[in-house]
Protein backbone atom coordinates (compact mmCIF):
# COMPACT_ATOMS: atom_id res chain seq x y z
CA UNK A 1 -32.53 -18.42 8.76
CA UNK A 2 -29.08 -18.93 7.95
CA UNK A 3 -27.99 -22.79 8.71
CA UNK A 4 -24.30 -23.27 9.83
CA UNK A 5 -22.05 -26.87 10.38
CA UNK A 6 -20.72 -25.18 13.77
CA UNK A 7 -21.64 -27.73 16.40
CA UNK A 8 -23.29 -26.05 19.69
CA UNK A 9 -23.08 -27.12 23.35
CA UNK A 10 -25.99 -26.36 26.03
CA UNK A 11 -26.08 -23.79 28.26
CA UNK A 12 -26.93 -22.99 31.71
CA UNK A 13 -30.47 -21.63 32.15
CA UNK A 14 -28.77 -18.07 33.60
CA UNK A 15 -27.03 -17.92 30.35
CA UNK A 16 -30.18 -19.36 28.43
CA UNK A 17 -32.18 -16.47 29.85
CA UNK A 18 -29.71 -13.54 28.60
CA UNK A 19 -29.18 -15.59 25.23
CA UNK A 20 -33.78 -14.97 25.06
CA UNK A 21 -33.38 -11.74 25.76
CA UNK A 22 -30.62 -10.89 23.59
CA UNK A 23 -32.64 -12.89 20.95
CA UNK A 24 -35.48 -10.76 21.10
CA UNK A 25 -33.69 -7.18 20.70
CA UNK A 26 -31.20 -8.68 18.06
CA UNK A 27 -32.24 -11.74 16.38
CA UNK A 28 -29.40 -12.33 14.03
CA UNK A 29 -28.51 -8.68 13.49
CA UNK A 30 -24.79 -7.84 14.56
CA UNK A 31 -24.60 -5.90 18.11
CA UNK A 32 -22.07 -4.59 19.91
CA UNK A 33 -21.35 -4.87 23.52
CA UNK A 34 -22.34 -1.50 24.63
CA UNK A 35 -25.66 -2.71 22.84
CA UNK A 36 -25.78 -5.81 24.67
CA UNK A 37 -25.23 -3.87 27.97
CA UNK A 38 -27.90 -1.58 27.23
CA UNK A 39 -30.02 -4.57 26.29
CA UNK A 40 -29.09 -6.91 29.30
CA UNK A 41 -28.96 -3.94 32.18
CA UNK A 42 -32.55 -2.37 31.22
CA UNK A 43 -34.79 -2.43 33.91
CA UNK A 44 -32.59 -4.84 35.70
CA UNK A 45 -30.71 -3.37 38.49
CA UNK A 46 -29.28 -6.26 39.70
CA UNK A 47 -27.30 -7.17 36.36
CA UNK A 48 -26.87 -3.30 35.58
CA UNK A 49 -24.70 -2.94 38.65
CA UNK A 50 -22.55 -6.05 37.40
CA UNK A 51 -21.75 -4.69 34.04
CA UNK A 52 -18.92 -6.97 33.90
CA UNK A 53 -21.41 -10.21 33.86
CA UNK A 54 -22.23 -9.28 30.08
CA UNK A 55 -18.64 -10.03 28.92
CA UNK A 56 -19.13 -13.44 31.01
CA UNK A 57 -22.71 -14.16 29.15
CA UNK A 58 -20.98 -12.95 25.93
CA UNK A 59 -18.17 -15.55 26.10
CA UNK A 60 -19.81 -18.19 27.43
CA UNK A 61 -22.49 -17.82 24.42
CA UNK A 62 -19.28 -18.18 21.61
CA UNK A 63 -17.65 -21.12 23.66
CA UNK A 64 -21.11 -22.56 23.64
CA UNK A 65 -21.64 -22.20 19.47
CA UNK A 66 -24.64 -19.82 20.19
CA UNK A 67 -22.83 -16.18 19.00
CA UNK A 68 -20.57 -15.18 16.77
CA UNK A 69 -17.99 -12.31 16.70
CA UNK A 70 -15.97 -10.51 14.42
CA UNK A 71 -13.70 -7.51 14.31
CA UNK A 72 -15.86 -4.83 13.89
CA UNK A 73 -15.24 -3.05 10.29
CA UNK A 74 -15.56 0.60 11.28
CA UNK A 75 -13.84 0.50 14.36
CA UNK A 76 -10.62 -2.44 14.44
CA UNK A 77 -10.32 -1.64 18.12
CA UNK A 78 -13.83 -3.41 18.70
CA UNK A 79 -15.54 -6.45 18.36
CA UNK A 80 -18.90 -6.88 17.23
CA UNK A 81 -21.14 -10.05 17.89
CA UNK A 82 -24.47 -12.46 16.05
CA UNK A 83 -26.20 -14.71 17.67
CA UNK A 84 -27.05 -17.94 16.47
CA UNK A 85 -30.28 -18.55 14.83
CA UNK A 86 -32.28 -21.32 17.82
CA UNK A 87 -33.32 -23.59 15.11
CA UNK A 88 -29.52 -23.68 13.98
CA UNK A 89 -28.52 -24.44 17.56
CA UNK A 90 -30.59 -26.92 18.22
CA UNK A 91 -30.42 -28.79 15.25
CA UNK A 92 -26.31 -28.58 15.21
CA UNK A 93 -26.36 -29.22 19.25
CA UNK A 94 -23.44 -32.23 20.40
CA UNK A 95 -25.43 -35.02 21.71
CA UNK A 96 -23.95 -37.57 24.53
């Protein structure tokens, strides 16, 4: 487990619920979108029909401090994305 100082907000459950999911296929290995897709859209027809609701899960994760993303290294055009150990998040989550 790799600890960070980034501070982390909480989600909605919808976004919680991808962010498991995600979680499970990935844990903190780097993924690509196409990758998330694949992972998010798998027998789920609702979601795989609304392809454009990854980018939305994606970007709501990084605004939230759960994922990371870089440039991807072999291909500039791309970004590829980490998600944030749950121990890290909780334990750097902003408290009211």
């Amino acid at each position: 487990m790799v600890m960070t100082d980034i501070k982390s907000k909480p989600v909605p459950k919808w976004i919680l619920m991808r962010y498991a999911k995600l979680w499970r296929i990935f844990g903190t290995n780097y993924f690509n979108k196409k990758d998330a897709v694949e992972a998010l859209t798998e027998n789920n027809i609702h979601l795989s029909k609304r392809k454009a609701l990854i980018s939305v899960v994606l970007s709501d994760l990084k605004k939230a401090g759960w994922l990371t993303m870089m440039i991807d290294p072999v291909d500039g055009r791309c970004n590829i994305s980490r998600l944030r150990d749950p121990v890290d998040i909780i334990l750097n989550m902003e408290v009211e």
